[in-house]
C-alpha atoms as a PDB file:
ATOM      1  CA  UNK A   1      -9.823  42.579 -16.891  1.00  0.00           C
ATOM      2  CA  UNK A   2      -8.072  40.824 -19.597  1.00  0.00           C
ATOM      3  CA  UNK A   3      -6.686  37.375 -19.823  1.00  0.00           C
ATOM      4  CA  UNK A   4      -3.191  37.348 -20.928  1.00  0.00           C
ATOM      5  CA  UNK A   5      -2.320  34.309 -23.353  1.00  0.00           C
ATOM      6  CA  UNK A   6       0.856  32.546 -22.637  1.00  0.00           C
ATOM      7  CA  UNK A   7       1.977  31.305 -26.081  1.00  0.00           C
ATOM      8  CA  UNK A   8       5.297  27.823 -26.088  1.00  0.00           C
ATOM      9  CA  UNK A   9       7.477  27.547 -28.476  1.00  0.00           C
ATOM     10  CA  UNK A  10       6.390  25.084 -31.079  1.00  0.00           C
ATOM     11  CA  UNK A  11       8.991  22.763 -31.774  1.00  0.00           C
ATOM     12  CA  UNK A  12       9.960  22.544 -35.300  1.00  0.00           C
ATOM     13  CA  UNK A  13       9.939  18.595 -35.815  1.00  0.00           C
ATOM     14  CA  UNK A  14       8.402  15.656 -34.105  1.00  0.00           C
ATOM     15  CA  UNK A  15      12.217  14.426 -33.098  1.00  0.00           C
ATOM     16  CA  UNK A  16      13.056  17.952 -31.065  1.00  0.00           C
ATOM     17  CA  UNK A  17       9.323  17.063 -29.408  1.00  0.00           C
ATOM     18  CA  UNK A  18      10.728  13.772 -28.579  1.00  0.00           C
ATOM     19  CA  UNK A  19      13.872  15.020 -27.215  1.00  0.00           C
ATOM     20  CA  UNK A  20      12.324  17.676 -25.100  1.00  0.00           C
ATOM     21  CA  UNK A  21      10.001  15.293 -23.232  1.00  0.00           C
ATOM     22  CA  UNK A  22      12.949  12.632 -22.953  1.00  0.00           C
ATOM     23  CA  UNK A  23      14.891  15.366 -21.305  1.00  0.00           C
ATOM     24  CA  UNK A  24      12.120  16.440 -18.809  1.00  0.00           C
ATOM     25  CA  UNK A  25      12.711  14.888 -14.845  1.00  0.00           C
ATOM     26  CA  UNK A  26       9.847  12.885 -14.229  1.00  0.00           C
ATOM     27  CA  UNK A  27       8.379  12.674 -10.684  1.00  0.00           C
ATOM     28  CA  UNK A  28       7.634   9.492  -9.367  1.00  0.00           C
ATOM     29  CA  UNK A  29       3.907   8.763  -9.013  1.00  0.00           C
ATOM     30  CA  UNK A  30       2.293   9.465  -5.556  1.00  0.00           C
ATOM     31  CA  UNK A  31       2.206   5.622  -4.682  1.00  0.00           C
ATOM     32  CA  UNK A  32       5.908   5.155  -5.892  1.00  0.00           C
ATOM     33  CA  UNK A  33       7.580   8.092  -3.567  1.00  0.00           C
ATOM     34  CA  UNK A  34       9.621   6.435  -0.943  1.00  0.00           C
ATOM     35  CA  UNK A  35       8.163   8.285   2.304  1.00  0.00           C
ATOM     36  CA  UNK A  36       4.435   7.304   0.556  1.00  0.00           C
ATOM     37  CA  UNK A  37       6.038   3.158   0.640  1.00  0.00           C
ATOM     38  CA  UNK A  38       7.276   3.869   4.159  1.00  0.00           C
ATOM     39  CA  UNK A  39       4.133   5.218   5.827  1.00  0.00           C
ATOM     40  CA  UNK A  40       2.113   1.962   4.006  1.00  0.00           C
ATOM     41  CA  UNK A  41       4.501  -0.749   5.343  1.00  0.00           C
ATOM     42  CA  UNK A  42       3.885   1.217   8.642  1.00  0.00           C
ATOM     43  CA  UNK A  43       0.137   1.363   8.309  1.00  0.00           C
ATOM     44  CA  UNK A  44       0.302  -2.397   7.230  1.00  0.00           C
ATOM     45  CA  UNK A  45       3.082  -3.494   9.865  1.00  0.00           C
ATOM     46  CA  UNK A  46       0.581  -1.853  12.164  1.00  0.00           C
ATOM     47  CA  UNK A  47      -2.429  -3.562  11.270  1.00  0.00           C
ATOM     48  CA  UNK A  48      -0.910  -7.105  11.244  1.00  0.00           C
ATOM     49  CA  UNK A  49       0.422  -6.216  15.060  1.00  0.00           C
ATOM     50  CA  UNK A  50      -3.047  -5.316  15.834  1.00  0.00           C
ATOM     51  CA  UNK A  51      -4.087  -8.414  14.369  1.00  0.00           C
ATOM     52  CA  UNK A  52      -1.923 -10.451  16.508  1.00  0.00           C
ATOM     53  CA  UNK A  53      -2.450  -9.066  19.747  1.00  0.00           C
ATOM     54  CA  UNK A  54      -5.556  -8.907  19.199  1.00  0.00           C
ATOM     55  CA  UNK A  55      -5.735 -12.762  20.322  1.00  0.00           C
ATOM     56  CA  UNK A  56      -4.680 -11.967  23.310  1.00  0.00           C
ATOM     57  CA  UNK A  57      -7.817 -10.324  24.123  1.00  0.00           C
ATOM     58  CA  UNK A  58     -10.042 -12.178  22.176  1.00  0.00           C
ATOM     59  CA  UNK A  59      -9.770 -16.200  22.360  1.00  0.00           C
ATOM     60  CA  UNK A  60     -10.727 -17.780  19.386  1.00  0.00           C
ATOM     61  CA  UNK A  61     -12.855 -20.636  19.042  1.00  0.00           C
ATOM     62  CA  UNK A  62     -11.346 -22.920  16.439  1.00  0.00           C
ATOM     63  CA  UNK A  63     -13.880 -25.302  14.880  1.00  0.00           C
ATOM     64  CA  UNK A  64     -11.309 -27.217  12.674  1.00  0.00           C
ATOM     65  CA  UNK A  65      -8.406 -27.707  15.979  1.00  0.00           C
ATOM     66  CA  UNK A  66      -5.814 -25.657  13.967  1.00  0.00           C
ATOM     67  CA  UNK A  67      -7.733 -22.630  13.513  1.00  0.00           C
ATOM     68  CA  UNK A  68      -7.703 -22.162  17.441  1.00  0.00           C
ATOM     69  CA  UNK A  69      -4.261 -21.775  17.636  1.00  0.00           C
ATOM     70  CA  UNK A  70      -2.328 -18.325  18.601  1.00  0.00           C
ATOM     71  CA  UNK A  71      -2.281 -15.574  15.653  1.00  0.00           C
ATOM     72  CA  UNK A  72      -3.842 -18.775  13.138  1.00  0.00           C
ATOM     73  CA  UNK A  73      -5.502 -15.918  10.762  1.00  0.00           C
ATOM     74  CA  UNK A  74      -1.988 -13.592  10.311  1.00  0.00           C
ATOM     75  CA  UNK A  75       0.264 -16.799   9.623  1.00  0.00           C
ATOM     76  CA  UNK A  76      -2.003 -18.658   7.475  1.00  0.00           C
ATOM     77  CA  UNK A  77      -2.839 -15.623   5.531  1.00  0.00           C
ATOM     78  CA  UNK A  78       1.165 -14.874   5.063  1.00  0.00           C
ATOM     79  CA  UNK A  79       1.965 -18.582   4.330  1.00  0.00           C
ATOM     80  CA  UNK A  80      -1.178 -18.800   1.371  1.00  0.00           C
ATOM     81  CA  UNK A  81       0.216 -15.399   0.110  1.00  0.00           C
ATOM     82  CA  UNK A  82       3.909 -17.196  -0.245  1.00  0.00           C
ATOM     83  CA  UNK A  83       2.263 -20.008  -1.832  1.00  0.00           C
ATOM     84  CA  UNK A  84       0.808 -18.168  -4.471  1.00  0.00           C
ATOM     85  CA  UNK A  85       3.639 -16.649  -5.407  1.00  0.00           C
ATOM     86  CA  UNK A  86       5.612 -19.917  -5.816  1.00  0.00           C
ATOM     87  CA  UNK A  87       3.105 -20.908  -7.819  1.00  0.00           C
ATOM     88  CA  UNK A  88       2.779 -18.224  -9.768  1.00  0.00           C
ATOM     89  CA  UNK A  89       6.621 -18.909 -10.311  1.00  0.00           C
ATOM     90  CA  UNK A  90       6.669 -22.348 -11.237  1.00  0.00           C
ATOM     91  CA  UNK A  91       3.551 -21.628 -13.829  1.00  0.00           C
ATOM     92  CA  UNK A  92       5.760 -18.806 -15.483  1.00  0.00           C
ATOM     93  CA  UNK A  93       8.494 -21.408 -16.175  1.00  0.00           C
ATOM     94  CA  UNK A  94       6.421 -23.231 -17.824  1.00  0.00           C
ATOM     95  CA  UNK A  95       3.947 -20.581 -19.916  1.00  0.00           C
ATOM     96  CA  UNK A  96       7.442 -18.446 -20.466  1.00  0.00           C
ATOM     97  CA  UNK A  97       8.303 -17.779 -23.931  1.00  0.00           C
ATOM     98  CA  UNK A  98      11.112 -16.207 -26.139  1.00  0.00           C
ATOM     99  CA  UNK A  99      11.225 -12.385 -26.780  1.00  0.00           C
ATOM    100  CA  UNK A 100      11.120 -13.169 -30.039  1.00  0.00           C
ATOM    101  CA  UNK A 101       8.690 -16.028 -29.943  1.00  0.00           C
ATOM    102  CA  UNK A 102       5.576 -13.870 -31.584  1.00  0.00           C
ATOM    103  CA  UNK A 103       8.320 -12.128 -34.035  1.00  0.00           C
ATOM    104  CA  UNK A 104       9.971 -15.391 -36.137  1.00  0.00           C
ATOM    105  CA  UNK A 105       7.917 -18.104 -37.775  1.00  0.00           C
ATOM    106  CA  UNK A 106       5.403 -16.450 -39.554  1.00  0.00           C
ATOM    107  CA  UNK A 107       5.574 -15.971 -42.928  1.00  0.00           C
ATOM    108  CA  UNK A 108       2.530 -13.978 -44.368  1.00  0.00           C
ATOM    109  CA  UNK A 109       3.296 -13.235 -47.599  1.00  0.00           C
ATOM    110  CA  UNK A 110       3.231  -9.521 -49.059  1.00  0.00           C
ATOM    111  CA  UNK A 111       1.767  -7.191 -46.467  1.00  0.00           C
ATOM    112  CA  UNK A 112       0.447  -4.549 -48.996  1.00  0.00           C
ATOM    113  CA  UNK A 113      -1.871  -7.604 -50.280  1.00  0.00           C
ATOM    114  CA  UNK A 114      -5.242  -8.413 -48.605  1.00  0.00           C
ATOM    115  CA  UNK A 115      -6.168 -12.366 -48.916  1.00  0.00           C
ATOM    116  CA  UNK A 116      -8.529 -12.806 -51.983  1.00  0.00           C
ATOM    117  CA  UNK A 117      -8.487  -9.481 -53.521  1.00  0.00           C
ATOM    118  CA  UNK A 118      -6.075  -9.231 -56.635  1.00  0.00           C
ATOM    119  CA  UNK A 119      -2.854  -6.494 -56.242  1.00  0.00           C
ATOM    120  CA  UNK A 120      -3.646  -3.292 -58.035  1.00  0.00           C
ATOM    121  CA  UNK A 121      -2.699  -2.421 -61.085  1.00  0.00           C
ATOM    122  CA  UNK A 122       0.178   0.178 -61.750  1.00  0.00           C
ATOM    123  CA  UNK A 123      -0.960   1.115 -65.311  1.00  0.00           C
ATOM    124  CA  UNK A 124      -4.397   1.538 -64.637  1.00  0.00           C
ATOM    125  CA  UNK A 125      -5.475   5.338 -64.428  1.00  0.00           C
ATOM    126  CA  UNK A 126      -6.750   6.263 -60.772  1.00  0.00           C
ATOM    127  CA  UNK A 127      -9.888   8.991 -60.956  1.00  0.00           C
ATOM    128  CA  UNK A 128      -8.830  10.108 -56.813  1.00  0.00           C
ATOM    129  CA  UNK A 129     -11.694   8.160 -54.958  1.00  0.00           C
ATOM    130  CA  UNK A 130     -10.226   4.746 -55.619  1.00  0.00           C
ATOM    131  CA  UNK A 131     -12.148   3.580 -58.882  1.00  0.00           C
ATOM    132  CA  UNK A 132     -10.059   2.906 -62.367  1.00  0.00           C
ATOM    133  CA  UNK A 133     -11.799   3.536 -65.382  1.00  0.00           C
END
């Protein structure tokens, strides 16, 4: 049996490529769907219940006095996730910079000319591999 060959149209220039995949509806990824986001703050909702009523059943010994108290492992671990995020706030202000901070200010020169090697010269025959006479 033979294989029939589905042929696309080319696209005559890179712009009409451009506009055809700019045009195209993209799907969101798997993670990014909303029912995907609401069944994993269910699962994880679920799991941090579980956590806490779990100490209903289970007693725990603290060995520091605050670590004994009720649900100590789901509250500390929300409050230290909170605190690194305020951090990692107040660390941005001060490591933020300009969108233009790596674009203005530097002033290389001529950017067809390589540091220590003299600029070609227009006169000079070229033989096609790079070498003047």
């Amino acid at each position: 049996m033979a294989k029939s060959r589905t042929t696309r149209a080319r696209p005559k220039d890179r712009g009409q490529k451009a506009r055809a995949a700019a045009t195209r509806t993209a799907t969101p990824r798997p993670l990014a769907q909303p029912r995907t986001l609401r069944r994993l703050w269910g699962v994880l909702a679920g799991a941090l219940l579980l956590v806490v009523l779990a100490n209903f059943a289970i007693t725990p010994k603290g060995h520091f006095g605050i670590d004994g108290s009720f649900a100590f492992f789901a509250w500390f671990g929300f409050l230290s996730c909170l605190a690194l995020v305020i951090l990692g706030k107040v660390i941005g202000v001060f490591v933020r910079r300009d969108e233009s901070y790596y674009a203005t200010g530097l002033d290389l020169g001529d950017d067809d000319a390589a540091p220590g090697v003299p600029a070609p010269d227009p006169d000079a025959a070229d033989d096609g591999a790079g070498r003047a006479p």
